[in-house]
C-alpha atoms as a PDB file:
ATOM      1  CA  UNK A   1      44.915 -63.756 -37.356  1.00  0.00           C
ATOM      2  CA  UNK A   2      45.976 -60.092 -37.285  1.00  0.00           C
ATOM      3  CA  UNK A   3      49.739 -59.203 -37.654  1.00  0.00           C
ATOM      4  CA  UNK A   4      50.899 -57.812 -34.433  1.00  0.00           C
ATOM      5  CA  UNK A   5      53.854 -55.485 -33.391  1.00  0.00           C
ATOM      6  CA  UNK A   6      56.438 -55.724 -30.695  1.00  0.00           C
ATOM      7  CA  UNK A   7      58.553 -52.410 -29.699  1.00  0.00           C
ATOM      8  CA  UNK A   8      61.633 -53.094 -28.515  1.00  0.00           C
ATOM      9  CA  UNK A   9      62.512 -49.341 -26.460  1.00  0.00           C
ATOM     10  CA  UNK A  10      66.429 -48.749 -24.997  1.00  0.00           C
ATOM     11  CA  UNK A  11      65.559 -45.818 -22.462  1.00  0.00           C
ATOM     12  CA  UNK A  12      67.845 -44.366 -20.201  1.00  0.00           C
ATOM     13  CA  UNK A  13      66.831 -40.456 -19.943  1.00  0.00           C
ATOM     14  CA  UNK A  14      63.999 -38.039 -20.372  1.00  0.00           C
ATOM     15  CA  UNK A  15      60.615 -39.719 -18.747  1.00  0.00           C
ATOM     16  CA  UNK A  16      58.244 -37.204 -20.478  1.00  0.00           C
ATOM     17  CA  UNK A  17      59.774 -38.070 -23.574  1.00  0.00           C
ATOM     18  CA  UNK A  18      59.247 -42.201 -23.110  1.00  0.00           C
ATOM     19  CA  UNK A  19      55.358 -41.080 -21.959  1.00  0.00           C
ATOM     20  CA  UNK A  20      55.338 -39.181 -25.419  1.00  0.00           C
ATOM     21  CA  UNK A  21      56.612 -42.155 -27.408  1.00  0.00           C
ATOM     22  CA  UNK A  22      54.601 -45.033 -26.015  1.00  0.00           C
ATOM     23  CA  UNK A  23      51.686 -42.585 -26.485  1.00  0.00           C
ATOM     24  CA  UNK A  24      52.315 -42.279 -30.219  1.00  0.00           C
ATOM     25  CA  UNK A  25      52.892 -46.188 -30.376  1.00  0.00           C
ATOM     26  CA  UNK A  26      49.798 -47.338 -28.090  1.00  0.00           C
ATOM     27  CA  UNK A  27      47.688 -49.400 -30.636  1.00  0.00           C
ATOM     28  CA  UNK A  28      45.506 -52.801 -30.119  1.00  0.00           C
ATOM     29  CA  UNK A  29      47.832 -54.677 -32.374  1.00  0.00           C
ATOM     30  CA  UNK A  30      51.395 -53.332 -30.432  1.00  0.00           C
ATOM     31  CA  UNK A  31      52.439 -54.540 -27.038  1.00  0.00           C
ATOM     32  CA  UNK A  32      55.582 -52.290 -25.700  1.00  0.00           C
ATOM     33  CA  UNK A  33      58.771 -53.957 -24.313  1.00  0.00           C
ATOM     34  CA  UNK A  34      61.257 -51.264 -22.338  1.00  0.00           C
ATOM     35  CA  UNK A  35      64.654 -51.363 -21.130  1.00  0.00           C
ATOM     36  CA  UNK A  36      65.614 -48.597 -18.404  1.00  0.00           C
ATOM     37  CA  UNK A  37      69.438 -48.797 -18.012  1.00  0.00           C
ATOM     38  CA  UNK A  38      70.487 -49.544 -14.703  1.00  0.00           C
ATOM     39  CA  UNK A  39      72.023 -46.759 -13.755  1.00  0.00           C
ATOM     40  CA  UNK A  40      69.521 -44.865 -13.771  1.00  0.00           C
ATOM     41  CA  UNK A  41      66.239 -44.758 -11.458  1.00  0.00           C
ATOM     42  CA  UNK A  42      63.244 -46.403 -12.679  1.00  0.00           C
ATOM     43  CA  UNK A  43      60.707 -44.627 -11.187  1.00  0.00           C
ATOM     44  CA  UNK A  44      59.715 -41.673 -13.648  1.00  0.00           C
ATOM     45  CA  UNK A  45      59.851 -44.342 -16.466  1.00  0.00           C
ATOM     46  CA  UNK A  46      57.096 -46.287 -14.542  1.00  0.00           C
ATOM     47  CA  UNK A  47      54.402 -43.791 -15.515  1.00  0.00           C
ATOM     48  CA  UNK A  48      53.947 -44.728 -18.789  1.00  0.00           C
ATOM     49  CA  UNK A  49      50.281 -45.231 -19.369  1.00  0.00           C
ATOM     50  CA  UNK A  50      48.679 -47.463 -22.825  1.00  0.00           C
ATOM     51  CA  UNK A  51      44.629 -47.419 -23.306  1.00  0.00           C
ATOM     52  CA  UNK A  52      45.374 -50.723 -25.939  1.00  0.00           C
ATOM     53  CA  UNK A  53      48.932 -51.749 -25.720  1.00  0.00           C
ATOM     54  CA  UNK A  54      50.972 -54.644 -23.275  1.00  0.00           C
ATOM     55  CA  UNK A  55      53.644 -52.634 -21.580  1.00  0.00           C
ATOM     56  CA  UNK A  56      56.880 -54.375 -20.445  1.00  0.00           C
ATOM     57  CA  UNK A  57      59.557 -53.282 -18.410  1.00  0.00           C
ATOM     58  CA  UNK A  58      62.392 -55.501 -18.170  1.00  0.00           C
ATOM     59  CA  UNK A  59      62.800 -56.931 -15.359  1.00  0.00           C
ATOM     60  CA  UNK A  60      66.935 -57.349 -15.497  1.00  0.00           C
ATOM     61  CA  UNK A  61      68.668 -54.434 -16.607  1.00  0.00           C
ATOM     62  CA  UNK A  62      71.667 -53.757 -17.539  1.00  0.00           C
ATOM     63  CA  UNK A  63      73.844 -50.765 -17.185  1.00  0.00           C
ATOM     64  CA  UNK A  64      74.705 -50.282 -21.050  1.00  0.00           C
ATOM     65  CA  UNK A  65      77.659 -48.157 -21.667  1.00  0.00           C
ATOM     66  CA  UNK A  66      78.534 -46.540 -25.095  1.00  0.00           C
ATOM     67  CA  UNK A  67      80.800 -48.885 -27.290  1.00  0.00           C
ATOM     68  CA  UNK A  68      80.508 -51.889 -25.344  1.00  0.00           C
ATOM     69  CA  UNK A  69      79.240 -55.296 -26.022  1.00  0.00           C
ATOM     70  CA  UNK A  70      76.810 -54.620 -23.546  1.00  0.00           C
ATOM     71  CA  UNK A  71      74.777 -52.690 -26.357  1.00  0.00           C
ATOM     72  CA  UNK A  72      74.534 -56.000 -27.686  1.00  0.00           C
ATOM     73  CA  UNK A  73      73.588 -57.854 -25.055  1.00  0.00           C
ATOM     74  CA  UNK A  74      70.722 -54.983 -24.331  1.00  0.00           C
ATOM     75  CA  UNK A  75      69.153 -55.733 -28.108  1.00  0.00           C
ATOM     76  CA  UNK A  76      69.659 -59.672 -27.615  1.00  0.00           C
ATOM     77  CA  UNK A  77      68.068 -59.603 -24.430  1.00  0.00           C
ATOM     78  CA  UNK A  78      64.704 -57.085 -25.227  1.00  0.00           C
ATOM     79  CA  UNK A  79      64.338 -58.870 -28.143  1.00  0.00           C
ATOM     80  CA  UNK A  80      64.320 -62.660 -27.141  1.00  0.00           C
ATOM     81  CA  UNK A  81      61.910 -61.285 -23.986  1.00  0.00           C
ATOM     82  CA  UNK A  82      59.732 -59.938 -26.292  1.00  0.00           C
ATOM     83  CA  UNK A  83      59.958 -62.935 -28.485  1.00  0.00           C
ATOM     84  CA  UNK A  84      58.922 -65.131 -25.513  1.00  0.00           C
ATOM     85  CA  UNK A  85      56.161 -63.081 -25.596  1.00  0.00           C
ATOM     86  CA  UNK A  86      55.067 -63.473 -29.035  1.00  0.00           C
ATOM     87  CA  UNK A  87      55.378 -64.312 -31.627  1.00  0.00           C
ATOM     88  CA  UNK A  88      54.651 -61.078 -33.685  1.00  0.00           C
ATOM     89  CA  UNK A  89      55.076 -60.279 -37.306  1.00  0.00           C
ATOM     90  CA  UNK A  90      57.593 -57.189 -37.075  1.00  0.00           C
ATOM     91  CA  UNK A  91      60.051 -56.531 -33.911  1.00  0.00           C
ATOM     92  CA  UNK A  92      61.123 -52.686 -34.160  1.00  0.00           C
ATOM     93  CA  UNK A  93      64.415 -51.508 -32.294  1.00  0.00           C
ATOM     94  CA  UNK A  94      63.892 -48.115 -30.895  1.00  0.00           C
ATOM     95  CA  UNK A  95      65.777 -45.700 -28.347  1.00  0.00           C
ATOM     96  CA  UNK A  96      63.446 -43.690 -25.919  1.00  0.00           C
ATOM     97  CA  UNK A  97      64.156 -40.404 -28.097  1.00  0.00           C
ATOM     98  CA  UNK A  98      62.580 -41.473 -31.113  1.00  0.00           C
ATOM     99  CA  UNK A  99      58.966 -41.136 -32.674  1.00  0.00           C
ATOM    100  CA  UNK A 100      56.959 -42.377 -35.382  1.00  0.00           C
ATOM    101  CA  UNK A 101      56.042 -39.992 -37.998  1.00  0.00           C
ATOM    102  CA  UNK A 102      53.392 -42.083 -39.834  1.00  0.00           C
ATOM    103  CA  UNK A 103      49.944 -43.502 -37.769  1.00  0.00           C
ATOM    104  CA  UNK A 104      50.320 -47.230 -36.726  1.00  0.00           C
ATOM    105  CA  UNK A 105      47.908 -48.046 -39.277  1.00  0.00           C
ATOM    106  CA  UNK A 106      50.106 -46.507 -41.247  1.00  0.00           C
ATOM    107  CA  UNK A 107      52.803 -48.319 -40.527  1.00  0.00           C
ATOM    108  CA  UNK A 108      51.227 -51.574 -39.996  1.00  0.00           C
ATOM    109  CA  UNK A 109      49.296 -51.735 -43.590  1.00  0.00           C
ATOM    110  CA  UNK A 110      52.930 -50.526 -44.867  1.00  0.00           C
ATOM    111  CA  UNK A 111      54.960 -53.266 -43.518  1.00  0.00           C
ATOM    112  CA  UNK A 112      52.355 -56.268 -42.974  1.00  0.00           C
ATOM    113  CA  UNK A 113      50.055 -55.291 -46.519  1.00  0.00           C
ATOM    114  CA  UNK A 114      52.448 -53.466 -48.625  1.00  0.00           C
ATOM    115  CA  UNK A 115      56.067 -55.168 -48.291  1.00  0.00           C
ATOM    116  CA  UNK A 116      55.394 -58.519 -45.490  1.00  0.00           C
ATOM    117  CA  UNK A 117      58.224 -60.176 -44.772  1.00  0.00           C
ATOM    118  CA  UNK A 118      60.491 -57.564 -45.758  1.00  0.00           C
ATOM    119  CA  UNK A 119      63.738 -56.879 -43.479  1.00  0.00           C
ATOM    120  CA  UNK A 120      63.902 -52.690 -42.165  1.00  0.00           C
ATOM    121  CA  UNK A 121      67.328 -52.548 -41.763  1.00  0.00           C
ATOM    122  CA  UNK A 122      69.849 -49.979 -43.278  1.00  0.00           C
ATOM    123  CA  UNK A 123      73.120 -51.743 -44.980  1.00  0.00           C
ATOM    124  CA  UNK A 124      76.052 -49.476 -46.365  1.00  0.00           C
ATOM    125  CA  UNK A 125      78.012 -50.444 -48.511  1.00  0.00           C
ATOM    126  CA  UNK A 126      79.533 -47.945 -50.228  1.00  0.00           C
ATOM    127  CA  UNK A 127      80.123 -45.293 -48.132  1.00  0.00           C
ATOM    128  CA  UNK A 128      83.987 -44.951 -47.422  1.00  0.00           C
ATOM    129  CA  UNK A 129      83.862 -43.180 -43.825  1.00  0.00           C
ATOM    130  CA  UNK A 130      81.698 -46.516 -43.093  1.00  0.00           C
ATOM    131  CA  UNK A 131      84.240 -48.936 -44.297  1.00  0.00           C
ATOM    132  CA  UNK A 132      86.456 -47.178 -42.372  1.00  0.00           C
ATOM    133  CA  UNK A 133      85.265 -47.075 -39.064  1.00  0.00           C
ATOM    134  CA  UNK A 134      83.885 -50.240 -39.329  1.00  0.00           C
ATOM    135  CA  UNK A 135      87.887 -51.443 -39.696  1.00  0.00           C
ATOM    136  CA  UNK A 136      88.273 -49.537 -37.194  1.00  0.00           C
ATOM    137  CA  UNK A 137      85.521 -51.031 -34.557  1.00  0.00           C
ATOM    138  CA  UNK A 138      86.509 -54.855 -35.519  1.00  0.00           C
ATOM    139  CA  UNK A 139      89.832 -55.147 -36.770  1.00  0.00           C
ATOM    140  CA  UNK A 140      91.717 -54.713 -32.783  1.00  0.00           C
ATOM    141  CA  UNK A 141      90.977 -55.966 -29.464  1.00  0.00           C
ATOM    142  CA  UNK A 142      89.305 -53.158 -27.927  1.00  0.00           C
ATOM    143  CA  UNK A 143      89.847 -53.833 -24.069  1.00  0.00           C
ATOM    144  CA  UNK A 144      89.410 -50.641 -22.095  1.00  0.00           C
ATOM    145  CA  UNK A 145      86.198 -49.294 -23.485  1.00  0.00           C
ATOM    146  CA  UNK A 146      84.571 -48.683 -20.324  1.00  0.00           C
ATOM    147  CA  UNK A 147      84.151 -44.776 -19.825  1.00  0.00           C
ATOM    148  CA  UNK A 148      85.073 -43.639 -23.055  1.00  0.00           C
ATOM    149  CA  UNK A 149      82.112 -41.593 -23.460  1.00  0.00           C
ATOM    150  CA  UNK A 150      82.468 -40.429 -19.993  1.00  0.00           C
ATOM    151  CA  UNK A 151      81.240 -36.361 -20.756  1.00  0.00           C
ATOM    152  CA  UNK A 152      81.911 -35.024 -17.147  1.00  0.00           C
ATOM    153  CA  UNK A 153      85.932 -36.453 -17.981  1.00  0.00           C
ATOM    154  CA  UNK A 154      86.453 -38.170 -14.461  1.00  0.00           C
ATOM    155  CA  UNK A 155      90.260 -39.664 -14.129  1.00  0.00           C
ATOM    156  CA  UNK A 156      88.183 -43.176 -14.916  1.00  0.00           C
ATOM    157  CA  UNK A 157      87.492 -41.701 -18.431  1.00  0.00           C
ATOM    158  CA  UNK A 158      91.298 -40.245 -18.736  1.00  0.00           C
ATOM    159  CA  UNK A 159      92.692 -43.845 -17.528  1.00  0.00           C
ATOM    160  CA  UNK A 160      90.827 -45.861 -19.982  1.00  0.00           C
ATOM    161  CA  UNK A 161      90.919 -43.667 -22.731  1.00  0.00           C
ATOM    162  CA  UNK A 162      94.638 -43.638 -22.209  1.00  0.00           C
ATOM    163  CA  UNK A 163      94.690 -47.500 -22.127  1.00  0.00           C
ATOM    164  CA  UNK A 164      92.702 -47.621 -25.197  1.00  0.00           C
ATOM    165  CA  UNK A 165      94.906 -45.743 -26.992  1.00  0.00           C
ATOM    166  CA  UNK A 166      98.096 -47.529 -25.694  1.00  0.00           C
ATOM    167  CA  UNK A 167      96.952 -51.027 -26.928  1.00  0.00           C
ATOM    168  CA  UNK A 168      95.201 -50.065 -30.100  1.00  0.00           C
ATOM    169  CA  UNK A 169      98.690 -48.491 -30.981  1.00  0.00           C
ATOM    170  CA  UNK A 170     100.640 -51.683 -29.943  1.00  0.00           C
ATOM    171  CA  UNK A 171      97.913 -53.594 -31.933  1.00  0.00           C
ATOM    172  CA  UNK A 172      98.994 -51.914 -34.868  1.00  0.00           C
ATOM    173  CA  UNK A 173     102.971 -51.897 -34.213  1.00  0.00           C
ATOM    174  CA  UNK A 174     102.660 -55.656 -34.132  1.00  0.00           C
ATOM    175  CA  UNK A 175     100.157 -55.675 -37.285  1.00  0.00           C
ATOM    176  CA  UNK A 176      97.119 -57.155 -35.309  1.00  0.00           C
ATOM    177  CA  UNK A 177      94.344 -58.083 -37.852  1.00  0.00           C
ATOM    178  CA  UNK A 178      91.002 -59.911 -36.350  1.00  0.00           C
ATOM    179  CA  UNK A 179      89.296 -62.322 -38.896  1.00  0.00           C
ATOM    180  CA  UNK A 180      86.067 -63.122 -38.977  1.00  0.00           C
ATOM    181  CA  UNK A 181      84.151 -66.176 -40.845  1.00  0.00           C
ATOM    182  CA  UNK A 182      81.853 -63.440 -43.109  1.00  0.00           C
ATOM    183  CA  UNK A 183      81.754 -60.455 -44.247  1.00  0.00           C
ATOM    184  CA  UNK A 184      81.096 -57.185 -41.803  1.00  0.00           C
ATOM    185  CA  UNK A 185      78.275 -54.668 -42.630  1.00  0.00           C
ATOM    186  CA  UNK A 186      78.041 -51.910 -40.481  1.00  0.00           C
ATOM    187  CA  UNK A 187      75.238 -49.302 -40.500  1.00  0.00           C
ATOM    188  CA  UNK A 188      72.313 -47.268 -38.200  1.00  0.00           C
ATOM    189  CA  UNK A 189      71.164 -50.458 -35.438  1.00  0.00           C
ATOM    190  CA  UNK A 190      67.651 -49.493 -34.650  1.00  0.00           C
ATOM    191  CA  UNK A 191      66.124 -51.627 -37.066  1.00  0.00           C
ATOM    192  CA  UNK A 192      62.554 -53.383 -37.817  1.00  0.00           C
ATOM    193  CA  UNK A 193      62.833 -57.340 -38.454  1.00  0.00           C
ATOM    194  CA  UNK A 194      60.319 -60.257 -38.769  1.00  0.00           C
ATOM    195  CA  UNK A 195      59.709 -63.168 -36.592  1.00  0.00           C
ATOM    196  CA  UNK A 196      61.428 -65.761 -39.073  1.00  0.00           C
ATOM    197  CA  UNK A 197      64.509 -63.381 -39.047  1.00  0.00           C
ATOM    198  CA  UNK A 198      64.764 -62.539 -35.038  1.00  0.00           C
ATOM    199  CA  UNK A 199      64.299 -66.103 -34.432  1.00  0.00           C
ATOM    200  CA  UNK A 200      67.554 -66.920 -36.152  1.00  0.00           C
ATOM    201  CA  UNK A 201      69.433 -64.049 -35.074  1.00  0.00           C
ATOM    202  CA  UNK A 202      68.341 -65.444 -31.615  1.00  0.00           C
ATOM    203  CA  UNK A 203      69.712 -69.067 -32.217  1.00  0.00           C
ATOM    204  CA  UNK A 204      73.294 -67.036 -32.927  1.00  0.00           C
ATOM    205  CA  UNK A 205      73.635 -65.518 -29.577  1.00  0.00           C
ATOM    206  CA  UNK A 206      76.631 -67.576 -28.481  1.00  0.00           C
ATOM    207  CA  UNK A 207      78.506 -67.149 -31.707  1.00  0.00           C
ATOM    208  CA  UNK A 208      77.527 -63.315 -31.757  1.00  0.00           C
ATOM    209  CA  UNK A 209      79.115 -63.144 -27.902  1.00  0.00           C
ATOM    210  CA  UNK A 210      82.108 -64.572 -29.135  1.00  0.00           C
ATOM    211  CA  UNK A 211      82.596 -63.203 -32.173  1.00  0.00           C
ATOM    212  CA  UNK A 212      82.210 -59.612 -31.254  1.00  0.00           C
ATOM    213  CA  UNK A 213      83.848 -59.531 -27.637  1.00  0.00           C
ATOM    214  CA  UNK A 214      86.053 -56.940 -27.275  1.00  0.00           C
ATOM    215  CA  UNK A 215      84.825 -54.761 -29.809  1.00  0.00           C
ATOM    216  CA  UNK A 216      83.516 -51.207 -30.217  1.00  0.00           C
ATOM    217  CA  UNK A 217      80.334 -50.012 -31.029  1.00  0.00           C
ATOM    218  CA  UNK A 218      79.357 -53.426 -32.795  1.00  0.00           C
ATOM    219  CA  UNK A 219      75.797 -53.277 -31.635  1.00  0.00           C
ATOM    220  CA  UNK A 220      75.683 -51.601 -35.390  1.00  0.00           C
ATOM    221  CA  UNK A 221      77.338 -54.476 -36.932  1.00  0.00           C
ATOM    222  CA  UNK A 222      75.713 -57.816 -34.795  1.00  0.00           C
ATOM    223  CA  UNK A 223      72.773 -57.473 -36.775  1.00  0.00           C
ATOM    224  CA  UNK A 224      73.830 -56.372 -40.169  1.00  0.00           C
ATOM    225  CA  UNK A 225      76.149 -58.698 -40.759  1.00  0.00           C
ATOM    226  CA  UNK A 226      73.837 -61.373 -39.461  1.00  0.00           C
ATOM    227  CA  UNK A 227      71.708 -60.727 -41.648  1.00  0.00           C
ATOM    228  CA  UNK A 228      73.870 -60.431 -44.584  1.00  0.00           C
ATOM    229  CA  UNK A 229      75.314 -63.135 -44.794  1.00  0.00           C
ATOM    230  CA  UNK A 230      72.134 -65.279 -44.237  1.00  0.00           C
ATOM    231  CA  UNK A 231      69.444 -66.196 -46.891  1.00  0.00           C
ATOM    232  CA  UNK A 232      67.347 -63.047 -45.038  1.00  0.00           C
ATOM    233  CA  UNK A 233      69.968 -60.873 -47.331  1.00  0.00           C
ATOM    234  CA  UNK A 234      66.835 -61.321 -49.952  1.00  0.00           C
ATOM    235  CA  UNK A 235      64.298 -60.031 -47.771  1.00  0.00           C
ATOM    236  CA  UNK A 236      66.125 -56.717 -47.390  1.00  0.00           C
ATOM    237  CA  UNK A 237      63.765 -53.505 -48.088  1.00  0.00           C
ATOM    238  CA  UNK A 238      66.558 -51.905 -50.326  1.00  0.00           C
ATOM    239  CA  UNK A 239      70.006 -52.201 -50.288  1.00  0.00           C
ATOM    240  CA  UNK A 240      70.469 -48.421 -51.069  1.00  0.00           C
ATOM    241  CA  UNK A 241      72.676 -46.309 -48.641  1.00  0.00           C
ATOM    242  CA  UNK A 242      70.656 -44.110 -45.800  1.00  0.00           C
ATOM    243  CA  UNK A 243      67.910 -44.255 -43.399  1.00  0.00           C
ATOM    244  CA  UNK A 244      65.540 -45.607 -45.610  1.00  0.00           C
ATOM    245  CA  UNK A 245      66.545 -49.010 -45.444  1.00  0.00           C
ATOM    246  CA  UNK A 246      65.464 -49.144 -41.827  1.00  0.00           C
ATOM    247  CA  UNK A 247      63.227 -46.770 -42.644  1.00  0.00           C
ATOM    248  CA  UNK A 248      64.318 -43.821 -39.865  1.00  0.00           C
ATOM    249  CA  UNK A 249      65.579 -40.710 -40.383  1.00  0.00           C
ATOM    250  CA  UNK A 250      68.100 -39.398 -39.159  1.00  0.00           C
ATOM    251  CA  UNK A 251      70.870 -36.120 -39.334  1.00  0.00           C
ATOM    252  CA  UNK A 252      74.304 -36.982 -38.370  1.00  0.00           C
ATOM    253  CA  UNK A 253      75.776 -33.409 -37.388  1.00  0.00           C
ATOM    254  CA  UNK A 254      79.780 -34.161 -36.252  1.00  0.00           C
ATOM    255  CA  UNK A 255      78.820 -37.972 -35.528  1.00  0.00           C
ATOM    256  CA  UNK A 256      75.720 -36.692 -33.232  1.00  0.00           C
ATOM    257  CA  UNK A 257      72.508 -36.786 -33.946  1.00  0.00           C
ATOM    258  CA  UNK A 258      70.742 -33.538 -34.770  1.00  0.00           C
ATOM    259  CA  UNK A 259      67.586 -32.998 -32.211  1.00  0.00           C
ATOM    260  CA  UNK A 260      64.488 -32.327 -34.739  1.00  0.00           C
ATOM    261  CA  UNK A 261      62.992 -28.960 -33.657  1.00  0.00           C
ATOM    262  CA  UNK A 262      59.677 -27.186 -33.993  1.00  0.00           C
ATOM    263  CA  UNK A 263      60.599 -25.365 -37.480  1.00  0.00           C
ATOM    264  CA  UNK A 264      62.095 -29.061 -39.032  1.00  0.00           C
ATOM    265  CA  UNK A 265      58.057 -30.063 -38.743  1.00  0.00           C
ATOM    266  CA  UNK A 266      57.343 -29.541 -42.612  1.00  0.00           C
ATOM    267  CA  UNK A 267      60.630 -31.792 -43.184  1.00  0.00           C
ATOM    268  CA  UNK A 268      59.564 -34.337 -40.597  1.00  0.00           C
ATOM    269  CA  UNK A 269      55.699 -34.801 -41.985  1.00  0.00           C
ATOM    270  CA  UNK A 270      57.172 -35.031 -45.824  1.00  0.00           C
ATOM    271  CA  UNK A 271      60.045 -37.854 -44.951  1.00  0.00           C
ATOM    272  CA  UNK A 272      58.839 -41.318 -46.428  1.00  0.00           C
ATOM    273  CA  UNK A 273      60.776 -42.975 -43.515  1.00  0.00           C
ATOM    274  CA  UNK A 274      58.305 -44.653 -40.815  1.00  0.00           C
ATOM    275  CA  UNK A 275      60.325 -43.080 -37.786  1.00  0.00           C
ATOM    276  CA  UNK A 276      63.088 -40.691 -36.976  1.00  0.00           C
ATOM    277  CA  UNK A 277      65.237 -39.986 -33.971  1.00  0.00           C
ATOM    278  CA  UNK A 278      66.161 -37.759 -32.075  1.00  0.00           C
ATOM    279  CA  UNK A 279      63.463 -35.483 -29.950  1.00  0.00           C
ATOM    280  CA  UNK A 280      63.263 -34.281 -26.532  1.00  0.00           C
ATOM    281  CA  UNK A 281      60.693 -33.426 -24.188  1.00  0.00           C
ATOM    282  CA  UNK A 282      62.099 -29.744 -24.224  1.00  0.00           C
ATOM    283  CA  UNK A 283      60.153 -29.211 -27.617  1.00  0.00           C
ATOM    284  CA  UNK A 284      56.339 -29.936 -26.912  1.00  0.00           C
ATOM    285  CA  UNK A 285      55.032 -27.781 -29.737  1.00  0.00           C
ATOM    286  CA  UNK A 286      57.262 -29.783 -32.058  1.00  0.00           C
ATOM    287  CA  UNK A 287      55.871 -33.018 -30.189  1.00  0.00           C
ATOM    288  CA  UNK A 288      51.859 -32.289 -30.087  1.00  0.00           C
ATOM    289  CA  UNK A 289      51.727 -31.645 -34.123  1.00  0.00           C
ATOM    290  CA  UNK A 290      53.572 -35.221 -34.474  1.00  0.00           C
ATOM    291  CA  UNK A 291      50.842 -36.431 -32.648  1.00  0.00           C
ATOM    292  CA  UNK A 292      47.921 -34.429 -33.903  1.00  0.00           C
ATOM    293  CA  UNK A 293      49.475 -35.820 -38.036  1.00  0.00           C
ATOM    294  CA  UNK A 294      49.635 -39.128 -36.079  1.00  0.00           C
ATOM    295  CA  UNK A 295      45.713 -38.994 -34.430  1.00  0.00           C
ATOM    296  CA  UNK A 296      46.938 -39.355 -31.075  1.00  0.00           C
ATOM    297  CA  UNK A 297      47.069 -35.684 -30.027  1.00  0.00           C
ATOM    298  CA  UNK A 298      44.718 -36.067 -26.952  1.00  0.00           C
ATOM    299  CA  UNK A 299      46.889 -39.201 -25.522  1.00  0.00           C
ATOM    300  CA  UNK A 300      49.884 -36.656 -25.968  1.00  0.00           C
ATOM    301  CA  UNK A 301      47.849 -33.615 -24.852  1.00  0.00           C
ATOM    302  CA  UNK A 302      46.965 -34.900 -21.835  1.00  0.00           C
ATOM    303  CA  UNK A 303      50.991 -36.262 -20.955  1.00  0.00           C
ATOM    304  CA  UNK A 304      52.126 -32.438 -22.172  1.00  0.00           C
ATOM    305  CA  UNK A 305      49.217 -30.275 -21.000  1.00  0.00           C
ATOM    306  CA  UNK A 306      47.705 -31.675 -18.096  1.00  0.00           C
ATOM    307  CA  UNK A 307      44.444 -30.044 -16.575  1.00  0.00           C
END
């Protein structure tokens, strides 16, 4: 039996870009799972179009707001739907900015041929500003997340930031310290993960709930420490700091993401990683010779350059 694929997609903005991406990813042995936040309207999403792959939208959706547990819930949810739909041999986290830089037969002889059963997913350990923020993220109650990433500044996003601040500093006047029963990892979350592993990171959904409520941007610890402290810790690609691990790039540029332009394109095709993120619609030229390295620029041509 051939090895199949599931992608597991977090979407929330830029339509054209989501056409792009399930463009690059369309392939007889992938099938497509996507989750459009709630908050958002569905409808431009909806055009997505596969010649080969099963797409899935999600039929409950969640409005998932930066830092909250709901980020977990969103990744629990996509991927036990898309394990009810399986089983496949590798279950790959992705946002709805992201894009593969290698061919899926590429990718699939990499991961089912060259390293099967292998876990994708980025582990630091020794990077202080990690250990850091992860004490940061785990070791208070974090109560009043909602709005903290609120960029238009409303009075919600004043009120709970304000809150926020006021019991994470009583927190610490009174020496709070959460414990947990294993050791935290913290690292990038979109990850790629087998069957055998996502079906026991799926029996811990109740402990996960409760062990990470009130929390803040855990949905990149969940899964790391999950697997670390599990017999899957073998199966990890490599241990070594960096994107490689999960194999995606990425650029942090002051804790954002830098958007890949047209002139990073001799950067992008020379990466070993599998994917990277983050691109936007706003760059086609940068887009179409992804695809043509990929062999899916007409798919892309047609989505970017319609008759």
């Amino acid at each position: 039996m051939e090895n199949r694929h599931a992608y597991c997609i977090i979407a929330h903005t830029d339509p054209v870009m989501l056409r792009v991406m399930v463009a690059m990813l369309d392939h007889p042995l992938n099938d497509i799972y996507i989750h459009i936040d709630r908050r958002v309207d569905i409808t431009p999403f909806l055009a997505v179009k596969t010649r080969w792959s099963k797409v899935c939208f999600l039929p409950e959706r969640l409005a998932v707001e930066w830092g909250n547990t709901v980020q977990i819930d969103t990744e629990m949810l996509i991927f036990e739907y898309a394990c009810n739909n399986g089983p496949y041999s590798y279950y790959h986290m992705m946002s709805g900015q992201d894009l593969p830089l290698k061919s899926q037969e590429y990718i699939h002889h990499f991961m089912d041929e060259e390293h099967p059963h292998c876990e994708f997913v980025t582990v630091n350990d020794e990077n202080p500003d990690y250990r850091k923020d992860l004490e940061y993220k785990t070791r208070y109650y974090h109560f009043f997340v909602k709005s903290l990433s609120d960029t238009n500044h409303s009075f919600s996003h004043y009120w709970h930031y304000g809150l926020h601040g006021l019991a994470i500093a009583v927190q610490k006047l009174l020496g709070v310290r959460r414990k947990y029963p294993f050791e935290l990892k913290k690292s990038l979350h979109f990850a790629s993960i087998t069957h055998e592993f996502l079906t026991y990171l799926l029996s811990k959904k109740a402990f996960i709930k409760k062990t990470f409520a009130h929390t803040l941007c855990c949905d990149e610890v969940f899964l790391q420490s999950i697997l670390w402290n599990s017999p899957f810790r073998d199966h990890l690609y490599t241990r070594a700091d960096g994107g490689v691990g999960s194999m995606r790039k990425v650029v942090w540029i002051k804790h954002k993401a830098h958007i890949w332009k047209k002139d990073d394109i001799d950067d992008l095709l020379s990466f070993p990683e599998l994917f990277a993120l983050k691109f936007t619609s706003g760059d086609p030229e940068l887009l179409l010779q992804i695809a043509e390295h990929n062999g899916c620029l007409e798919a892309v041509q047609s989505i970017l350059m319609p008759v």
